[in-house]
Protein backbone atom coordinates (compact mmCIF):
# COMPACT_ATOMS: atom_id res chain seq x y z
CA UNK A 1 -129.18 -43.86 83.70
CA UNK A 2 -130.37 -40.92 82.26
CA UNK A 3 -134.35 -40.64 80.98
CA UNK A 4 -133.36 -39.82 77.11
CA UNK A 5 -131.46 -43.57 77.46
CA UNK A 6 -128.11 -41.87 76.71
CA UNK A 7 -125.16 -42.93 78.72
CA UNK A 8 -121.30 -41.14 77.94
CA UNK A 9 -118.60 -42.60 77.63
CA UNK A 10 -115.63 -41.00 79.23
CA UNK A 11 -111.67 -41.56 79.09
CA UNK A 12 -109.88 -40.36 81.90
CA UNK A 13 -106.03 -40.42 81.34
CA UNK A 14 -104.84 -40.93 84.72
CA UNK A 15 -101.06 -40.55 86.01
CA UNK A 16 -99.94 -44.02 86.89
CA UNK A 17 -98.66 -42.58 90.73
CA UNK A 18 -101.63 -40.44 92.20
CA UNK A 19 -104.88 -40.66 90.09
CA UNK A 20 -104.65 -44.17 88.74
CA UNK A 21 -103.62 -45.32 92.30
CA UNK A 22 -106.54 -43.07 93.62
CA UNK A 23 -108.76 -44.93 91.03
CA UNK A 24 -107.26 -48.40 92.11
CA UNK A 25 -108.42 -47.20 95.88
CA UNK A 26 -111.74 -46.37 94.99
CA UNK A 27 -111.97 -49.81 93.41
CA UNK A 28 -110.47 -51.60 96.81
CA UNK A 29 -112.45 -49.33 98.53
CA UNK A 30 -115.64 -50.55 96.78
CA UNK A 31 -117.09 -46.74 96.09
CA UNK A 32 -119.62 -46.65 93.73
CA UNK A 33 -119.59 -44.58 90.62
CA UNK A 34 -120.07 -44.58 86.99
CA UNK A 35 -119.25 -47.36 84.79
CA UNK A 36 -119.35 -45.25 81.73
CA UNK A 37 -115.45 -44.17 82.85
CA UNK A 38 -112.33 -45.83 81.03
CA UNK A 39 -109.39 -45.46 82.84
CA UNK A 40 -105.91 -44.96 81.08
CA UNK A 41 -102.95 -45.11 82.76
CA UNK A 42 -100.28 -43.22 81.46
CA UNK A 43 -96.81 -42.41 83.23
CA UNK A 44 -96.71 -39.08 83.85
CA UNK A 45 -100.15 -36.57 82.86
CA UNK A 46 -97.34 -34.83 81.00
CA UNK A 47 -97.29 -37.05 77.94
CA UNK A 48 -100.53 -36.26 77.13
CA UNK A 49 -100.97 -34.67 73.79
CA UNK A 50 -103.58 -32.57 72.56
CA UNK A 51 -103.80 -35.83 69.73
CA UNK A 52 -104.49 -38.01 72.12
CA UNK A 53 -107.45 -36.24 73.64
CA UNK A 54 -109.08 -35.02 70.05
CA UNK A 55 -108.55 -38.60 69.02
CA UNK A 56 -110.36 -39.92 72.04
CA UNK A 57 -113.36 -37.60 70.86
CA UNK A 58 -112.79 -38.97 67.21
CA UNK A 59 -113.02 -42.35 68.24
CA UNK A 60 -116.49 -41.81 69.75
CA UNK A 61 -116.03 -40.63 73.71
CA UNK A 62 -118.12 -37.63 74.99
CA UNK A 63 -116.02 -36.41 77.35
CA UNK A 64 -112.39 -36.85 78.56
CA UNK A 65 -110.97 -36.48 82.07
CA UNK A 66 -106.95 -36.07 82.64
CA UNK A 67 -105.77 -36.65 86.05
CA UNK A 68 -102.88 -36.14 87.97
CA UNK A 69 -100.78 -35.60 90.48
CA UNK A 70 -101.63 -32.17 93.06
CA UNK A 71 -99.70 -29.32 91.74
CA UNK A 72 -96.47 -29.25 93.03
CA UNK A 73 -96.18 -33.01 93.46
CA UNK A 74 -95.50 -34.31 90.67
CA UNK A 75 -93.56 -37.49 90.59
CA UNK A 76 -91.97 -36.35 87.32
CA UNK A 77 -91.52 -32.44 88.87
CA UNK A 78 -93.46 -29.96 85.85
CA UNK A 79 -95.40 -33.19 84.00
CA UNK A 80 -98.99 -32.10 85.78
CA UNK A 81 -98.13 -28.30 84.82
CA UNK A 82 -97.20 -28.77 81.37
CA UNK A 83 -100.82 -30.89 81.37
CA UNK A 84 -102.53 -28.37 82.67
CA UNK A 85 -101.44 -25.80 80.03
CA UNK A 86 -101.86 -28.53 76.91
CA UNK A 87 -105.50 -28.90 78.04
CA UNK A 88 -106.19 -25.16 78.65
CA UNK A 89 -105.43 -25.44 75.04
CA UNK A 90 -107.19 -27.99 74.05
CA UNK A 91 -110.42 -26.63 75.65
CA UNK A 92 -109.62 -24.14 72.77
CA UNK A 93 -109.49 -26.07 70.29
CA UNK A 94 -112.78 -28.18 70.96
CA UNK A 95 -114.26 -24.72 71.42
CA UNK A 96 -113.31 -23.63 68.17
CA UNK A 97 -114.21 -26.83 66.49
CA UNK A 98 -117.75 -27.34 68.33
CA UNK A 99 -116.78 -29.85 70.23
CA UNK A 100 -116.86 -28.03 73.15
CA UNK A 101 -114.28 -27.23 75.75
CA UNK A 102 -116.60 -28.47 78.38
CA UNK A 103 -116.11 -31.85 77.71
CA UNK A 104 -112.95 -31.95 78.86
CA UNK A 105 -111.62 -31.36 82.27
CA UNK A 106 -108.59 -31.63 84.06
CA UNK A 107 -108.46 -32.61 87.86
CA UNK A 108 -105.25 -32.99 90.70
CA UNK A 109 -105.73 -35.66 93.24
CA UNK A 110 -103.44 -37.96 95.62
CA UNK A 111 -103.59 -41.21 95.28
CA UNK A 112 -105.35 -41.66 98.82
CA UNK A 113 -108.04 -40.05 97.70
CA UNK A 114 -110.00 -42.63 96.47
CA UNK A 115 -113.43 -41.33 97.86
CA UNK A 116 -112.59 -38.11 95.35
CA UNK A 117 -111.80 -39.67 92.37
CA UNK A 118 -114.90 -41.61 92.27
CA UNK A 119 -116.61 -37.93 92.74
CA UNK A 120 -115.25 -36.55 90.24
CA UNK A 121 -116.05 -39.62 87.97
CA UNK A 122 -120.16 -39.29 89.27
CA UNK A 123 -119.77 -35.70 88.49
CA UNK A 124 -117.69 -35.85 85.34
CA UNK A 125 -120.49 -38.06 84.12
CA UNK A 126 -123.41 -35.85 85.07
CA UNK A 127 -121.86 -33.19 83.85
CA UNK A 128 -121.80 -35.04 80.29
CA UNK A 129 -124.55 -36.73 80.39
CA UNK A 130 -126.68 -33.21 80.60
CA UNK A 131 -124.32 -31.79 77.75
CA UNK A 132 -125.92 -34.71 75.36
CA UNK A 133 -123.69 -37.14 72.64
CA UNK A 134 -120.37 -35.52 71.89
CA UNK A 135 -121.50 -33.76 68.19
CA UNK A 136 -118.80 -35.98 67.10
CA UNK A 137 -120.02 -39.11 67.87
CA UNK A 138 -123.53 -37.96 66.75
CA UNK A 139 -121.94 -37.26 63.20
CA UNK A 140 -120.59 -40.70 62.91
CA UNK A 141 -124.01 -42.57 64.09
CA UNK A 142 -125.48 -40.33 60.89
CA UNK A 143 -122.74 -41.39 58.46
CA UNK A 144 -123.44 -45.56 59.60
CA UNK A 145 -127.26 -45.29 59.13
């Protein structure tokens, strides 16, 4: 837990063959990391749209991982490429917006490597955690009060 008391929350959209299995492994495996990461299993990384991850910062996240299969393995042959070019762009986008592109990250992993996905997770988490409340999130807390 962080000493200002704020804890992300983080969506990782994980490919159901590689990084959701890698996930599932790290589970089994009983590796520690974060809590503050919900996993979303999707098919193939190449259905994600760059709706799904602004919406994910709309609804109140501070950061969003996609994971996938390593480049070049694919289960679905170009999905993790085509990902990887969709959030390029949307690290644009938040940019633009003042999000920032920092919050999200994409990452390639097998699915034994269970030990790395719950690195990534720690780090993906530290790594928001020092960035502070997605301004997003922060400007809905002021509308409530």
């Amino acid at each position: 837990m962080s000493t200002n008391g704020f804890e992300p929350q983080i969506v990782a959209f994980c490919c159901h063959y590689c990084a959701s299995a890698a996930a599932d492994l790290a589970g089994s495996m009983r590796l520690r990391y974060p809590p503050n990461i919900l996993v979303i299993k999707l098919m193939c990384t190449g259905r994600i749209d760059l709706l799904h991850i602004l919406r994910a910062f709309e609804g109140g996240v501070d950061g969003v991982m996609v994971a996938g299969c390593l480049e070049g393995n694919c289960h679905f042959i170009s999905g993790n490429t085509q990902a990887k070019r969709r959030v390029q762009y949307a690290k644009q986008v938040l940019e633009s917006i003042g999000v920032g592109g920092e919050r999200l990250e994409m990452f390639n992993l097998s699915s034994s490597e269970g030990p790395r996905f719950a690195k990534i997770a720690t780090e993906m988490t530290e790594r928001i955690r020092n960035l502070g409340p997605s301004p997003v999130s922060r400007q809905k807390k002021e509308v409530v009060k």
